[in-house]
Every structure is written in C-alpha cells, then in structure tokens.
PDB file of N, CA and C in Angstrom:
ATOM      1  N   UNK A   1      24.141   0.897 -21.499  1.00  0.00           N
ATOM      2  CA  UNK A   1      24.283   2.047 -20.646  1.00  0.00           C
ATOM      3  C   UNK A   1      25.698   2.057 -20.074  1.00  0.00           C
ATOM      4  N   UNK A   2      26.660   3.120 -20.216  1.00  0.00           N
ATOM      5  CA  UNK A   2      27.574   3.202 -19.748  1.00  0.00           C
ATOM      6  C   UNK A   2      27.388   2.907 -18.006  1.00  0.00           C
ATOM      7  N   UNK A   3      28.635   2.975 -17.523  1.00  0.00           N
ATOM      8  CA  UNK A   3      28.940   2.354 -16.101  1.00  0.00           C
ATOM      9  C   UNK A   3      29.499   3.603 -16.109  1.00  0.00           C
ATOM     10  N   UNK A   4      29.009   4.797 -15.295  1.00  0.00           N
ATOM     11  CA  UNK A   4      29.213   6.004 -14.840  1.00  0.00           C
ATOM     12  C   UNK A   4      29.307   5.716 -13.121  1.00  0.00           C
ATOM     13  N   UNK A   5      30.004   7.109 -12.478  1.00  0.00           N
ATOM     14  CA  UNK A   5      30.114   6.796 -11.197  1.00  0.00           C
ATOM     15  C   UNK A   5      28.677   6.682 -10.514  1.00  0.00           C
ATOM     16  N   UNK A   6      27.854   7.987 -10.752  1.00  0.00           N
ATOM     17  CA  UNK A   6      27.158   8.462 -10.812  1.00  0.00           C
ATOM     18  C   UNK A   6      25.972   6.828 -11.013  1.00  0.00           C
ATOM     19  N   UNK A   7      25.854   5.906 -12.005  1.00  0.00           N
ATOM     20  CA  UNK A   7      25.227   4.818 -11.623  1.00  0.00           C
ATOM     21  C   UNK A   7      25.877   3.854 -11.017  1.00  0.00           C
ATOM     22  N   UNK A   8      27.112   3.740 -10.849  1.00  0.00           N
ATOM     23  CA  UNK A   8      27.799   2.795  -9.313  1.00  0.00           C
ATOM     24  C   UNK A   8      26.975   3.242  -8.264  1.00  0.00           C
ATOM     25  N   UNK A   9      27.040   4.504  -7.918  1.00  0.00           N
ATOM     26  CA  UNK A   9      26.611   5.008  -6.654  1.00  0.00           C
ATOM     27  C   UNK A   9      25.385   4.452  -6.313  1.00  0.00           C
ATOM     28  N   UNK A  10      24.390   4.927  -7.638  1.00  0.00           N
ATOM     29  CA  UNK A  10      22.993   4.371  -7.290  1.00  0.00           C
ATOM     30  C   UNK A  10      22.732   2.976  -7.564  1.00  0.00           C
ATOM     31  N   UNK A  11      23.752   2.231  -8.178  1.00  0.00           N
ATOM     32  CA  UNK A  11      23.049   0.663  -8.258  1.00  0.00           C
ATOM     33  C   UNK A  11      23.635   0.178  -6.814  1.00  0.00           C
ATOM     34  N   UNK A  12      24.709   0.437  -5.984  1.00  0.00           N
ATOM     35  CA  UNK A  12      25.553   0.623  -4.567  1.00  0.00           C
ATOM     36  C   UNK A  12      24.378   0.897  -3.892  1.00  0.00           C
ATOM     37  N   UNK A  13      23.424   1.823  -3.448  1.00  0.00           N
ATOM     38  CA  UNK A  13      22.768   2.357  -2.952  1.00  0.00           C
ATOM     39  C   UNK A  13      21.541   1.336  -3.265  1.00  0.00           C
ATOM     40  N   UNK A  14      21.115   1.554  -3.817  1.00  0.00           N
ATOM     41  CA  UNK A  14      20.122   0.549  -4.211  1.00  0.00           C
ATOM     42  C   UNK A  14      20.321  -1.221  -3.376  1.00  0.00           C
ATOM     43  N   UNK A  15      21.175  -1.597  -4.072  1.00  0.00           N
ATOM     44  CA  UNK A  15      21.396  -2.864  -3.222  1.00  0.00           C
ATOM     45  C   UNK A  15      21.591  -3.173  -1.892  1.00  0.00           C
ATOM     46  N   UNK A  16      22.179  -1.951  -1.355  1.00  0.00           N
ATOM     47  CA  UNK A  16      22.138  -1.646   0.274  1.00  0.00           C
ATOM     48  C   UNK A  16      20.870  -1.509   0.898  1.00  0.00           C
ATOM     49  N   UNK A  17      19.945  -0.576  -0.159  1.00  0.00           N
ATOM     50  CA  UNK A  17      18.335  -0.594   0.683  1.00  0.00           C
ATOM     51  C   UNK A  17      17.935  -2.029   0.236  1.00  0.00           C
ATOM     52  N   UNK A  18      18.091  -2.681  -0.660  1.00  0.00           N
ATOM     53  CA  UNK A  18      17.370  -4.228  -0.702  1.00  0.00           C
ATOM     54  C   UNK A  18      17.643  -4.959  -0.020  1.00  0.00           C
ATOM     55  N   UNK A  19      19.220  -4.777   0.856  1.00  0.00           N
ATOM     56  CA  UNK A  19      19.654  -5.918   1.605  1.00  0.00           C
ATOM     57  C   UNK A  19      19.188  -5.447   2.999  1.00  0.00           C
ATOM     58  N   UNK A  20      18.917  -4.050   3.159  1.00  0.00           N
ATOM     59  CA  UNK A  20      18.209  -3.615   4.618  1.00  0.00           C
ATOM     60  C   UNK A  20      17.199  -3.814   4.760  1.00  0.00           C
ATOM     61  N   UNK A  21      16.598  -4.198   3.445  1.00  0.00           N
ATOM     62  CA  UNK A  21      15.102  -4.295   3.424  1.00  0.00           C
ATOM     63  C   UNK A  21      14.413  -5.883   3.884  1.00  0.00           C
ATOM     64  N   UNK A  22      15.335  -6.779   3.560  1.00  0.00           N
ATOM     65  CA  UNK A  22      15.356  -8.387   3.555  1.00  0.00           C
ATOM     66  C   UNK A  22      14.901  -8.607   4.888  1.00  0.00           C
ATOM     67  N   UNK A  23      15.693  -7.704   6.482  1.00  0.00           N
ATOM     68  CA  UNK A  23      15.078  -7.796   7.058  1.00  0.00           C
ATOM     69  C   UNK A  23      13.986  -7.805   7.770  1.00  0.00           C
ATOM     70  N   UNK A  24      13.088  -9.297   8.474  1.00  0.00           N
ATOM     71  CA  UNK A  24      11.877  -9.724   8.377  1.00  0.00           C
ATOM     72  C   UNK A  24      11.364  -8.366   9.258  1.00  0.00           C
ATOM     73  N   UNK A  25      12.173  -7.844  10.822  1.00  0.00           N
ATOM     74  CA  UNK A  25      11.524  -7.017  11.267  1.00  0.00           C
ATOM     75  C   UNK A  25      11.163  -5.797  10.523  1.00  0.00           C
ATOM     76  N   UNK A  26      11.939  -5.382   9.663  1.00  0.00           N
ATOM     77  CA  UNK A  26      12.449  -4.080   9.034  1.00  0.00           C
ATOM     78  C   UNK A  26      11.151  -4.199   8.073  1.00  0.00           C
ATOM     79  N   UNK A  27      10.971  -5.562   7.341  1.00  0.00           N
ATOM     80  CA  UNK A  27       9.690  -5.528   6.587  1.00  0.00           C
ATOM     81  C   UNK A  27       8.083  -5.258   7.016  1.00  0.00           C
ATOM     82  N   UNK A  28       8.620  -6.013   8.490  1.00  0.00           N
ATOM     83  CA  UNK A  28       7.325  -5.845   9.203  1.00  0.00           C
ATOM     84  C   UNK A  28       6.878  -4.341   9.674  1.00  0.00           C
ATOM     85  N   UNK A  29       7.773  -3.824  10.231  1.00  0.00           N
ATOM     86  CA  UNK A  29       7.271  -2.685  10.650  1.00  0.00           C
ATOM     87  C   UNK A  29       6.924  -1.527   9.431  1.00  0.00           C
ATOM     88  N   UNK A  30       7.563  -1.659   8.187  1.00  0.00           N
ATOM     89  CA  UNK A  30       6.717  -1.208   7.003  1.00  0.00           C
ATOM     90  C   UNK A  30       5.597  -1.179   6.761  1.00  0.00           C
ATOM     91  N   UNK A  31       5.038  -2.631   7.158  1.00  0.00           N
ATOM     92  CA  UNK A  31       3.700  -3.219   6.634  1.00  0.00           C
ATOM     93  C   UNK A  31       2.708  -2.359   7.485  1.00  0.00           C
ATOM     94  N   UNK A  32       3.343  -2.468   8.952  1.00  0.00           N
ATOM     95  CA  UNK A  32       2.709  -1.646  10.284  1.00  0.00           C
ATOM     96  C   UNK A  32       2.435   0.102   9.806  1.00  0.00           C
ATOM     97  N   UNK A  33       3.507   0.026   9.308  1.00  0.00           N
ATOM     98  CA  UNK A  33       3.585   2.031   9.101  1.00  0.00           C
ATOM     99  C   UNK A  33       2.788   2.049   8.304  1.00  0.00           C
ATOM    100  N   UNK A  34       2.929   1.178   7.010  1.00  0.00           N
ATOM    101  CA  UNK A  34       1.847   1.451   5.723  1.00  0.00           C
ATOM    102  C   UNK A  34       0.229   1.087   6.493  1.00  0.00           C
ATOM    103  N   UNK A  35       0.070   0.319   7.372  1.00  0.00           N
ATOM    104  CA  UNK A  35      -1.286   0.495   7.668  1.00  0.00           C
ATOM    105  C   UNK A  35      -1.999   1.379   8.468  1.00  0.00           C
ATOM    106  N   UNK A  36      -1.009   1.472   8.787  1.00  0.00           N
ATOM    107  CA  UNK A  36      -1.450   2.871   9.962  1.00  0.00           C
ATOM    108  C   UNK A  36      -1.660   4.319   8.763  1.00  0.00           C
ATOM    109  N   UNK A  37      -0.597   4.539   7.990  1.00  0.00           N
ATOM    110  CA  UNK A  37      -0.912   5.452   6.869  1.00  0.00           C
ATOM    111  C   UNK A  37      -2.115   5.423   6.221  1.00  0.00           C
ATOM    112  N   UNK A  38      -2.833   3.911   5.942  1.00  0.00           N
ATOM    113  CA  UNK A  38      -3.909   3.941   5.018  1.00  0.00           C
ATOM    114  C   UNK A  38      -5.052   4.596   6.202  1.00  0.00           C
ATOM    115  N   UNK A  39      -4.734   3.861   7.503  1.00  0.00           N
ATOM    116  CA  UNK A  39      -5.916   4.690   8.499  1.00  0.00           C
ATOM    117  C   UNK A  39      -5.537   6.020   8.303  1.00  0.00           C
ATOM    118  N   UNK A  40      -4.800   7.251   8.493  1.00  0.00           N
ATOM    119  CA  UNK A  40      -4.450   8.691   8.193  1.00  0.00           C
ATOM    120  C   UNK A  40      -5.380   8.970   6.813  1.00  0.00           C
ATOM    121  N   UNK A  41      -5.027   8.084   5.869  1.00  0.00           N
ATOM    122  CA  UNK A  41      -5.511   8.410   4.721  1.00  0.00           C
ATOM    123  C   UNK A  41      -7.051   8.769   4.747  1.00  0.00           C
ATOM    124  N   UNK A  42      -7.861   7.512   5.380  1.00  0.00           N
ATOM    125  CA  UNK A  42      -8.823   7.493   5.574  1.00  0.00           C
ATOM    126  C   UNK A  42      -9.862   8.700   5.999  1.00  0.00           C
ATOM    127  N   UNK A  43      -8.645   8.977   7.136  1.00  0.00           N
ATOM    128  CA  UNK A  43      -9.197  10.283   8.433  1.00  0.00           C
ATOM    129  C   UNK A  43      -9.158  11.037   7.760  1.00  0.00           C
ATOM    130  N   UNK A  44      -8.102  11.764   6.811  1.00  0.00           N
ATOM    131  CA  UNK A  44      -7.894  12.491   5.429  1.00  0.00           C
ATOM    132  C   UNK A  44      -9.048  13.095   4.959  1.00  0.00           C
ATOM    133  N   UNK A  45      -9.324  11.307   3.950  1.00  0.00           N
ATOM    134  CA  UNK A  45     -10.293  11.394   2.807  1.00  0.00           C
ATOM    135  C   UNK A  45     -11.823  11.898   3.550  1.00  0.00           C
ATOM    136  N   UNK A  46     -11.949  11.071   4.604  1.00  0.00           N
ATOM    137  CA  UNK A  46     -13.406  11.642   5.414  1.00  0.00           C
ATOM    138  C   UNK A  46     -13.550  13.222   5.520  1.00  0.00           C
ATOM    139  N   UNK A  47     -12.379  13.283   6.345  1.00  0.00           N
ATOM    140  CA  UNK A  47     -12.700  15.008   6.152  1.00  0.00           C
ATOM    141  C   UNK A  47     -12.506  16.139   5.154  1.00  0.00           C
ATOM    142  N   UNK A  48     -12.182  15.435   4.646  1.00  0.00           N
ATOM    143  CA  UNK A  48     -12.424  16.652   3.697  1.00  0.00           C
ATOM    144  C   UNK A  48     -13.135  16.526   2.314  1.00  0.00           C
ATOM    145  N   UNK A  49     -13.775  15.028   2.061  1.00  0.00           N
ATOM    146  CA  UNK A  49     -14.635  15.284   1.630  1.00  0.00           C
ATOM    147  C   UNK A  49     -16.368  15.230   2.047  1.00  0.00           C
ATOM    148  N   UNK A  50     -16.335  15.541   3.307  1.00  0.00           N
ATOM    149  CA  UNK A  50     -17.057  15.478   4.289  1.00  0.00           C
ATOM    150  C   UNK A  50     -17.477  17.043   4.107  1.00  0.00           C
ATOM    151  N   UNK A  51     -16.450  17.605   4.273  1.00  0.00           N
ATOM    152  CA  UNK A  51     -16.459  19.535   4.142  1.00  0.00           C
ATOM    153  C   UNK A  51     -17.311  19.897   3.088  1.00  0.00           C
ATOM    154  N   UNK A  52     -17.050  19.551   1.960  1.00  0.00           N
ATOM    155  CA  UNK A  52     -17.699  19.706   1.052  1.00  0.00           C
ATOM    156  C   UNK A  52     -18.962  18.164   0.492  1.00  0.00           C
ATOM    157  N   UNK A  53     -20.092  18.316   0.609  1.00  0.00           N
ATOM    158  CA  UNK A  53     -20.851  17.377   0.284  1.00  0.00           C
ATOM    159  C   UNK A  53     -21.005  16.653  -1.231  1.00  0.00           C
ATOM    160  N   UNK A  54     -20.877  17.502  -2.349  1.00  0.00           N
ATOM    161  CA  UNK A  54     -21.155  17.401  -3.067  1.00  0.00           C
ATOM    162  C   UNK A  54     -19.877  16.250  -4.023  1.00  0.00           C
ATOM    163  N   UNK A  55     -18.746  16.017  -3.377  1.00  0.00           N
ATOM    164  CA  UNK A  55     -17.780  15.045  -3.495  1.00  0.00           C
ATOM    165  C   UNK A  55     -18.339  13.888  -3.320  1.00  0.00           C
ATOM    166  N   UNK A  56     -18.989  13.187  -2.534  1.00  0.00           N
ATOM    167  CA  UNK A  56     -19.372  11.823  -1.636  1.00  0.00           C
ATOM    168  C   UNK A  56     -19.227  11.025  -2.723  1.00  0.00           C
ATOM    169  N   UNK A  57     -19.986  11.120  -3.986  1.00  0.00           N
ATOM    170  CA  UNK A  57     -20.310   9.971  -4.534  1.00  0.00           C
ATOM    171  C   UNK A  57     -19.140   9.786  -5.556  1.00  0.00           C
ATOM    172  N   UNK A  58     -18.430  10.788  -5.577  1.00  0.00           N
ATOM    173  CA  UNK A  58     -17.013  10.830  -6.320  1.00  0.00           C
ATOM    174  C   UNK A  58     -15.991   9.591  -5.536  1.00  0.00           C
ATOM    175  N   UNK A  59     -15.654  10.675  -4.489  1.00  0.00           N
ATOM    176  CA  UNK A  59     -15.208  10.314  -3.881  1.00  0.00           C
ATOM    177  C   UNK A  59     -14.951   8.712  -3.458  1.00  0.00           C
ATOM    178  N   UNK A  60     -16.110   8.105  -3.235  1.00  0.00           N
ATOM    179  CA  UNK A  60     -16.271   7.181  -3.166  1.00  0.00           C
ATOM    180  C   UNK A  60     -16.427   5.917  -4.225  1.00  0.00           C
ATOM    181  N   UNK A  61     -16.801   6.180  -5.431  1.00  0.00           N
ATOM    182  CA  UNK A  61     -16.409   5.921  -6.478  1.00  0.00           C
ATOM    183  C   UNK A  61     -14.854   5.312  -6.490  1.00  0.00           C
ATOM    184  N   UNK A  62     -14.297   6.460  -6.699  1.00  0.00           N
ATOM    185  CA  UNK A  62     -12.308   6.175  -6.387  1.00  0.00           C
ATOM    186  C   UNK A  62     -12.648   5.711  -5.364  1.00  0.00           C
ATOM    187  N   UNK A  63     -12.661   5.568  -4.100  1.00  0.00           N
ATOM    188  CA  UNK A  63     -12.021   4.253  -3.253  1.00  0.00           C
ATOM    189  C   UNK A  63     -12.527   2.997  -3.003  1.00  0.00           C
ATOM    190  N   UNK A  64     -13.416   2.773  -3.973  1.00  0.00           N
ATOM    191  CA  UNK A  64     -13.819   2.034  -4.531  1.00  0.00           C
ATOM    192  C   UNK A  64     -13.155   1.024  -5.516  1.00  0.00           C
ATOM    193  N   UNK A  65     -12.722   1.970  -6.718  1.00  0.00           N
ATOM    194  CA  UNK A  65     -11.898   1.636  -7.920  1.00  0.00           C
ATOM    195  C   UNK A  65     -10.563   1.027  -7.243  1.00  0.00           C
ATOM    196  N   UNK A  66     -10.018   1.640  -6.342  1.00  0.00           N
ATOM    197  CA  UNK A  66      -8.453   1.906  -6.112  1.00  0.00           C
ATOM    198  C   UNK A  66      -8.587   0.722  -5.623  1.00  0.00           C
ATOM    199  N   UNK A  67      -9.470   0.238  -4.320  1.00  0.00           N
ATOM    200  CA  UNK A  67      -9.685  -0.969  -3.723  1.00  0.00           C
ATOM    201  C   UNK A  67      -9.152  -1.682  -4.489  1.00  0.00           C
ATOM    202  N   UNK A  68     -10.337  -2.096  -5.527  1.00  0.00           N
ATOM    203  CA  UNK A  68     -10.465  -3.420  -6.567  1.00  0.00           C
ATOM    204  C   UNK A  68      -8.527  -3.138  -7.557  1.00  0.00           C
ATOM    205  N   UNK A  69      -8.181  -2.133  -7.688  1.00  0.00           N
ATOM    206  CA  UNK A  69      -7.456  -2.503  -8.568  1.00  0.00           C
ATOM    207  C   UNK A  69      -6.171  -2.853  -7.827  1.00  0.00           C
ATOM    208  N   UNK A  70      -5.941  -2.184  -6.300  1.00  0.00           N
ATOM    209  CA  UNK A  70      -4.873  -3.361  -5.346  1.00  0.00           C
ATOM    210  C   UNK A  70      -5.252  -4.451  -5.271  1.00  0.00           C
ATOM    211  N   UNK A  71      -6.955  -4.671  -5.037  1.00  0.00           N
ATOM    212  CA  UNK A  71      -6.650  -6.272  -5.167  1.00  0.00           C
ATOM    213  C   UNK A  71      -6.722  -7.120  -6.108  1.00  0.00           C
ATOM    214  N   UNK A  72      -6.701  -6.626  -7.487  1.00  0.00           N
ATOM    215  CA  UNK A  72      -6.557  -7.267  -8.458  1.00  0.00           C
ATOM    216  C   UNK A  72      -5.067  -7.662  -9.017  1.00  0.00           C
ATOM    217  N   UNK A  73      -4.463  -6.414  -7.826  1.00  0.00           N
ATOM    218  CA  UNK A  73      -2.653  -6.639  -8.258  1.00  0.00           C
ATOM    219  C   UNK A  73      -2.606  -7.381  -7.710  1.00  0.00           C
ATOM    220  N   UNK A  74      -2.608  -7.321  -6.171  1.00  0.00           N
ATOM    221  CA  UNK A  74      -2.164  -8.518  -5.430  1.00  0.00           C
ATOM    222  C   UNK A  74      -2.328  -9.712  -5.317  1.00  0.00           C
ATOM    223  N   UNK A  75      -3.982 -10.436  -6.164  1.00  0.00           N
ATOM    224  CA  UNK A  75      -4.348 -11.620  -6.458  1.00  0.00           C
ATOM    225  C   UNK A  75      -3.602 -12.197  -7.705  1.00  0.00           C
ATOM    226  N   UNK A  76      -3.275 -10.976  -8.580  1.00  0.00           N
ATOM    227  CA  UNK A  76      -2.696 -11.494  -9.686  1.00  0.00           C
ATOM    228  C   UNK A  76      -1.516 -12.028  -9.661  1.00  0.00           C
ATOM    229  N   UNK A  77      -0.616 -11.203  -8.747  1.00  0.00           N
ATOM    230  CA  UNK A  77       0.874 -11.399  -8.743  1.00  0.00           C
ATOM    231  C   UNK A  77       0.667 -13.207  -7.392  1.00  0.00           C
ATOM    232  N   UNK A  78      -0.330 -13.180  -6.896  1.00  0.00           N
ATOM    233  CA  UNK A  78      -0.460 -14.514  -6.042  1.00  0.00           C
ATOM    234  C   UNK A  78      -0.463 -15.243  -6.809  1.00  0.00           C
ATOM    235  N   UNK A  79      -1.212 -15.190  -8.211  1.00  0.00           N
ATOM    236  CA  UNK A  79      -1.386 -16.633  -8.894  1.00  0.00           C
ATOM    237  C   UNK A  79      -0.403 -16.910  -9.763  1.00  0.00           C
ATOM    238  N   UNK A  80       0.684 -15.804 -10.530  1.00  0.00           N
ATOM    239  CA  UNK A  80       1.347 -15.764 -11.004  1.00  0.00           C
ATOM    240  C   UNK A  80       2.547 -16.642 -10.089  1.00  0.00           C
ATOM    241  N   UNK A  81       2.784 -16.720  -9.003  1.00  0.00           N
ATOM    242  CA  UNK A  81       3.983 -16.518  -7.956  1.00  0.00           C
ATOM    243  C   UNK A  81       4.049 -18.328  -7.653  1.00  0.00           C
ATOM    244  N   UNK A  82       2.488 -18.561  -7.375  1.00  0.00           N
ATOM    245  CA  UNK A  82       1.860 -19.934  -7.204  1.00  0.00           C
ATOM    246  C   UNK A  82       2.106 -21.348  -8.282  1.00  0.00           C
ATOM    247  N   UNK A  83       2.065 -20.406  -9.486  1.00  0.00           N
ATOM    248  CA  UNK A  83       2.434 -21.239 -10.869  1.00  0.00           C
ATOM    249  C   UNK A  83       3.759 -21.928 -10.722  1.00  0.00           C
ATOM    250  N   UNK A  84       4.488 -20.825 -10.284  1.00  0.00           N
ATOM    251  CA  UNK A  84       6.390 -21.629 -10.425  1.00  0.00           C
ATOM    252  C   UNK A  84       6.596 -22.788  -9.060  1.00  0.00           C
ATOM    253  N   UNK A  85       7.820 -23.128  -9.162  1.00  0.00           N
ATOM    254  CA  UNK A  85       7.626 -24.265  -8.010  1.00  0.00           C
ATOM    255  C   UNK A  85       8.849 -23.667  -7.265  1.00  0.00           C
ATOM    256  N   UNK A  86       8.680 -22.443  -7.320  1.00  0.00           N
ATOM    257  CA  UNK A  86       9.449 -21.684  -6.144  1.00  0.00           C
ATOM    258  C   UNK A  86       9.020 -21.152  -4.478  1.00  0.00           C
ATOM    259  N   UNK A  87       9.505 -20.779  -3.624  1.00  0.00           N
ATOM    260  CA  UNK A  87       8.666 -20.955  -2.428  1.00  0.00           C
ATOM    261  C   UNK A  87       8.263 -19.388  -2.843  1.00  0.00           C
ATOM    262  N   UNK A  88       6.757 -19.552  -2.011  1.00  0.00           N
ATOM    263  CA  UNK A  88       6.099 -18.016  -2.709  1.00  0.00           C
ATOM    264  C   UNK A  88       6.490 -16.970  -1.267  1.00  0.00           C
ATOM    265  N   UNK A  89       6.922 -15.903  -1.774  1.00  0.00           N
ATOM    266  CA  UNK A  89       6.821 -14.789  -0.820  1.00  0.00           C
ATOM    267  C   UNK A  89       6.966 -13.361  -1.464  1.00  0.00           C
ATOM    268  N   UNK A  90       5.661 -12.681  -1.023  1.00  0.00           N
ATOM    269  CA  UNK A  90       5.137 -11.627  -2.041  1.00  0.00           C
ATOM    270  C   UNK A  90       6.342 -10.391  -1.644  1.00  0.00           C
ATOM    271  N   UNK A  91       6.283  -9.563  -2.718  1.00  0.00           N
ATOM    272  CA  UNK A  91       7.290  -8.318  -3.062  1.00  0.00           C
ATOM    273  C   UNK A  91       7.155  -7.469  -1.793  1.00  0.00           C
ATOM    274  N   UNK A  92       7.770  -6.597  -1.160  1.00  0.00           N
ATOM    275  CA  UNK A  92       7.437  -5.823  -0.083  1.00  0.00           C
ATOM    276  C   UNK A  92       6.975  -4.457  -0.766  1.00  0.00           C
ATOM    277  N   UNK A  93       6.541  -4.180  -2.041  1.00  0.00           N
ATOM    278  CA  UNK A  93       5.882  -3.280  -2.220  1.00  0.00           C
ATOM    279  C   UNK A  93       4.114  -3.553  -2.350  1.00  0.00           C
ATOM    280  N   UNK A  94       4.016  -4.684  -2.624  1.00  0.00           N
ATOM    281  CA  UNK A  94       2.969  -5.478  -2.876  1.00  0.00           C
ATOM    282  C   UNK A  94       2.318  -5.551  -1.369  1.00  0.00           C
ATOM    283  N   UNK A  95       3.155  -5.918  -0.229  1.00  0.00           N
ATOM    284  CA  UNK A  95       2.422  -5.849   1.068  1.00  0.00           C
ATOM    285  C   UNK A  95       2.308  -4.907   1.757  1.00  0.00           C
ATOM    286  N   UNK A  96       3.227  -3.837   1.335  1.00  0.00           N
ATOM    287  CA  UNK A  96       2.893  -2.201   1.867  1.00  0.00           C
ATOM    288  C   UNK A  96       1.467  -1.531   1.267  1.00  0.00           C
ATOM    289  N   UNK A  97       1.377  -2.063  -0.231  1.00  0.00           N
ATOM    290  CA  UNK A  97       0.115  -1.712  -1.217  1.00  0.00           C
ATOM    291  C   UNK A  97      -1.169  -2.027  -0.446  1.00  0.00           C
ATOM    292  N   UNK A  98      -0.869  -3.422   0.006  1.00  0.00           N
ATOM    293  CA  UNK A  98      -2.218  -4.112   0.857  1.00  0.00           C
ATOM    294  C   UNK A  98      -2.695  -3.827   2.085  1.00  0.00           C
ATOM    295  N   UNK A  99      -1.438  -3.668   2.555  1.00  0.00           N
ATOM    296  CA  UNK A  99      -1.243  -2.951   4.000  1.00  0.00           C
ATOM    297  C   UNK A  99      -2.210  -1.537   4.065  1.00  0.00           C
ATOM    298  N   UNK A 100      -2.440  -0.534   2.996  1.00  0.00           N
ATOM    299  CA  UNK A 100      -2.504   0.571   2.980  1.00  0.00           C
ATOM    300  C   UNK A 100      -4.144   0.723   2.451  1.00  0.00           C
ATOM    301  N   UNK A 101      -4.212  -0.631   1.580  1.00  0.00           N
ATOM    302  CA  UNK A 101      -5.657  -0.661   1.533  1.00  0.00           C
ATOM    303  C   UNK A 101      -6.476  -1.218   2.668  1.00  0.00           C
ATOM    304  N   UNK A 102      -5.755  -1.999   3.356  1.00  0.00           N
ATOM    305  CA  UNK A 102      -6.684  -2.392   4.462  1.00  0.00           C
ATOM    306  C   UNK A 102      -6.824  -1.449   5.780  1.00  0.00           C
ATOM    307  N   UNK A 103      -5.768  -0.887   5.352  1.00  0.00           N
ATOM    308  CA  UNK A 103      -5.910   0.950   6.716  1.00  0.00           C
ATOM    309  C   UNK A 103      -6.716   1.807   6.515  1.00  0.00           C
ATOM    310  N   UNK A 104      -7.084   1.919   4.658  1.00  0.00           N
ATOM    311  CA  UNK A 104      -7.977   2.799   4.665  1.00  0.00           C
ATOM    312  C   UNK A 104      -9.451   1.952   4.457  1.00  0.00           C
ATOM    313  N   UNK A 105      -9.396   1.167   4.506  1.00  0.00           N
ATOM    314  CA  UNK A 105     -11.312   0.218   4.620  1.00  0.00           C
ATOM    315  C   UNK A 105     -11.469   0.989   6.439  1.00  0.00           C
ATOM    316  N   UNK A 106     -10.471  -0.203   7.122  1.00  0.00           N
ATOM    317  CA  UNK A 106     -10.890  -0.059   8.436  1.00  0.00           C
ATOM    318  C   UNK A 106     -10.749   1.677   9.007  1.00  0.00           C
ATOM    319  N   UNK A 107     -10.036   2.423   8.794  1.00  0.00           N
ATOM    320  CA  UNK A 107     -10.065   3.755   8.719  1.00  0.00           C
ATOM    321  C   UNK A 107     -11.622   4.327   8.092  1.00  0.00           C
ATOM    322  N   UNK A 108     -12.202   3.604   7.405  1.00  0.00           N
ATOM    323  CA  UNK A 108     -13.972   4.219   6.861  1.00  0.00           C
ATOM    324  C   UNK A 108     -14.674   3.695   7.833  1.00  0.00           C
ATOM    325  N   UNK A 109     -14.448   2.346   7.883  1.00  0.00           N
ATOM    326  CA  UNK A 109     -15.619   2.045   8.987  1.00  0.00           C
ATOM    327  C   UNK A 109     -15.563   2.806  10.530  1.00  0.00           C
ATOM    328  N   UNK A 110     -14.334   3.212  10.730  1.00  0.00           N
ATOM    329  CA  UNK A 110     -14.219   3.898  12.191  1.00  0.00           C
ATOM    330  C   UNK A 110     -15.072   5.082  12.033  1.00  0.00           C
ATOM    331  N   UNK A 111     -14.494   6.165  11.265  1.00  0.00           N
ATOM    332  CA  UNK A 111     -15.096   7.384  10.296  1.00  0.00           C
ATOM    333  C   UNK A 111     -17.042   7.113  10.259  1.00  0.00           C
ATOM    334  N   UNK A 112     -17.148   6.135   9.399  1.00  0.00           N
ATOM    335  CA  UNK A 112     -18.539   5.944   9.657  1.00  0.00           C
ATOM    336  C   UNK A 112     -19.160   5.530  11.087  1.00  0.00           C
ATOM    337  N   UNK A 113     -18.471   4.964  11.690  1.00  0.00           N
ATOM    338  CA  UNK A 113     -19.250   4.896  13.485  1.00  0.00           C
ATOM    339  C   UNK A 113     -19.106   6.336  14.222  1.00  0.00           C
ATOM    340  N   UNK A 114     -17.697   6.840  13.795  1.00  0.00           N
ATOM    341  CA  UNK A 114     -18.255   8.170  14.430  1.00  0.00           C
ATOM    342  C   UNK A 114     -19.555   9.046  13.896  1.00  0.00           C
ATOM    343  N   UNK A 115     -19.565   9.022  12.801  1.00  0.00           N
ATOM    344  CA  UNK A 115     -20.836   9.672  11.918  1.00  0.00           C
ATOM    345  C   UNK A 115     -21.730   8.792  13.168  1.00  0.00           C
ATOM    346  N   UNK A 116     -21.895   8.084  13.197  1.00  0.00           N
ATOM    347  CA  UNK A 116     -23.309   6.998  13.539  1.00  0.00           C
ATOM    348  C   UNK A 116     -23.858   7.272  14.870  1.00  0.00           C
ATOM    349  N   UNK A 117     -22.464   7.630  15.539  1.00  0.00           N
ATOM    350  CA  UNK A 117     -22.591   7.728  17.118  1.00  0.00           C
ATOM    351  C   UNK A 117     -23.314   9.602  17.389  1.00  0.00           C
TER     352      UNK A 117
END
C-alpha cells in the first residue's frame, strides 16, 4: 500500500487515539459509559418490544444469542491471552463488549421488577 498523505494522517490519528486510550482512567470511564449504555439498551429493548407483544419470544431469543456469543468472545480471547507467558490484560474493546452485556442483563432484571411491582 502506498504511503499517501491521506494514510499518514490516519495511521497519525489512529496512534494518538491508542495512546489516549492507554489511559487507565480514560479506559475506565469507557467501561462505565459502555455499561450504562447496555442499561439504555435494555430500557430500549423492553419498550418497545413490550409495545408490540408478539416480538417477546424473538426478541428474547437474540438477547439471548448475543449474550452467549460476547461471552464466548471474551472467554476465548481469556484463554488464548493465558496460554502466552505475557502479563494478561484484555483489549479495551473486549471490556466495553462486556461492559455492555452486563448493562443490558442488569437493565432486564430492573425492567422485569418494574413489570412485577
């Protein structure tokens, strides 16, 4: 691939968000935003397939699936990471991923106590 300005700029750019990203707070509060998003998601998915009834078992189906297949990434890339004799510390897309599934579990169970109440 040629060395255009046009990819200076973006491999420049790029390495600037990885090195902003390194930071631990900067990571953390990602993890925070992404979980709070998966709760939104949640509030989301409830209502509106709440509106319409005939979704539920769809619906639920997929967040179901989606569950298992973040955590099949994220266990995988653990055991993969575990193998080398490097110190392990997972990808920050990988903990935003997890982050977002565990916002939208606890985001259902809230959803379902309001139903309950």
């Amino acid at each position: 691939m040629q060395n255009t300005r046009l990819n200076s700029l973006v491999d420049n750019l790029l390495g600037r968000l990885d090195r902003w990203l390194q930071n631990p707070w900067r990571r953390f509060s990602l993890v925070i935003i992404s979980l709070l998003f998966g709760n939104l998601l949640a509030t989301i998915v409830a209502t509106t397939a709440g509106q319409t009834a005939e979704l539920d078992s769809l619906v639920a189906l997929l967040l179901v699936a989606s569950t298992e297949l973040v955590n099949w990434v994220v266990t995988r890339g653990d055991r993969l990471r575990r193998s080398a004799e490097a110190p392990f510390k997972r990808p920050l897309f990988t903990e935003m991923l997890n982050a977002v599934k565990i916002g939208l579990i606890y985001g259902m169970f809230v959803e379902a106590f309001k139903i309950g109440s």
